[in-house]
Structures are given as C-alpha cells and as structure tokens.
Protein backbone atom coordinates (compact mmCIF):
# COMPACT_ATOMS: atom_id res chain seq x y z
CA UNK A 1 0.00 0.00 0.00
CA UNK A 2 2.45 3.28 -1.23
CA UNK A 3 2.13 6.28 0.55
CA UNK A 4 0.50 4.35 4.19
CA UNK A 5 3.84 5.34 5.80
CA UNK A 6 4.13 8.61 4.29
CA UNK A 7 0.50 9.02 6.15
CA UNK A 8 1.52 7.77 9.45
CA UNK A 9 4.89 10.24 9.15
CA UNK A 10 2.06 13.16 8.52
CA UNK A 11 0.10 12.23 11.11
CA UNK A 12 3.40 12.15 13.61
CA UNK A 13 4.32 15.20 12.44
CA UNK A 14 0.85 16.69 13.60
CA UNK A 15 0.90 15.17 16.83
CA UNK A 16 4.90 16.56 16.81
CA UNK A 17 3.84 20.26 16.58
CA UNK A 18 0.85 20.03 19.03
CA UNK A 19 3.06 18.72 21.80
CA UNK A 20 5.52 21.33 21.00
CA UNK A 21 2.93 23.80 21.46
CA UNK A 22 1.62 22.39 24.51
CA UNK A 23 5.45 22.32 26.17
CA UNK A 24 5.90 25.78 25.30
CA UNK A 25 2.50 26.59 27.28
CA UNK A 26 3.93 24.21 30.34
CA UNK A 27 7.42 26.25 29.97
CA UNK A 28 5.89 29.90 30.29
CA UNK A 29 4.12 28.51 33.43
CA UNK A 30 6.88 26.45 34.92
CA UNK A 31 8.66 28.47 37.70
CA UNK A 32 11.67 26.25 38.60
CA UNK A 33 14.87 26.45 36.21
CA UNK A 34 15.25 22.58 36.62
CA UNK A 35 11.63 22.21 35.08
CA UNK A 36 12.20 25.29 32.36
CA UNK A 37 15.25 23.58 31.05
CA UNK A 38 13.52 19.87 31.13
CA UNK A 39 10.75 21.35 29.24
CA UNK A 40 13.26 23.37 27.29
CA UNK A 41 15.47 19.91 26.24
CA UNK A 42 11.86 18.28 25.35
CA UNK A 43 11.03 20.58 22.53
CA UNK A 44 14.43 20.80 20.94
CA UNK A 45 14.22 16.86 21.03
CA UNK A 46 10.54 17.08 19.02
CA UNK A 47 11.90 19.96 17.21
CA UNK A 48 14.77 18.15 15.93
CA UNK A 49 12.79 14.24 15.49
CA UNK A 50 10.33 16.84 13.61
CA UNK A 51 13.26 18.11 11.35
CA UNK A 52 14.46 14.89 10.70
CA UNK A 53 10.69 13.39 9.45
CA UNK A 54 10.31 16.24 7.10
CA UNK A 55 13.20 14.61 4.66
CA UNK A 56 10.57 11.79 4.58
CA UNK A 57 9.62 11.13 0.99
CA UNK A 58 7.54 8.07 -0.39
C-alpha cells in the first residue's frame, strides 16, 4: 500500500507540533529552572525528530 507510511509520518508530524505547542504553554508557566530547562530539552528533542521526518519522501 504506497504512501501508508508517508500518512503515518504526517500524522506524527501533527501530533509533533501540538506537543511542542503544549510544552511551550507548560514552559511559560513552569517556575523552577530545573523544570524550564527539562521542558526546554523536550522541545528541541521534538523539534529536531520533527526536522528529521520532514526529509521523509515516499
């Protein structure tokens, strides 16, 4: 079935960019430097698993 994985990558790649979103809400609200930089880590991880999937070609 071409093009099924492409979908799935897509559909990561949505879920990707809401959680970023939602970890940039949690780090404006986090108070503790420990937790910013966490949070902080987190997003560059997604941002950088997101840059990776959008090489993805079928």
């Amino acid at each position: 079935m071409p093009g099924k994985a492409k979908q799935y990558v897509d559909q990561s790649m949505t879920s990707v960019q809401s959680t970023v979103s939602t970890l940039q809400q949690a780090l404006s609200s986090a108070e503790k430097p420990d937790n910013k930089n966490k949070i902080q880590q987190a997003i560059n991880a997604l941002n950088n698993a997101q840059q990776q999937l959008s090489g993805y070609q079928d």
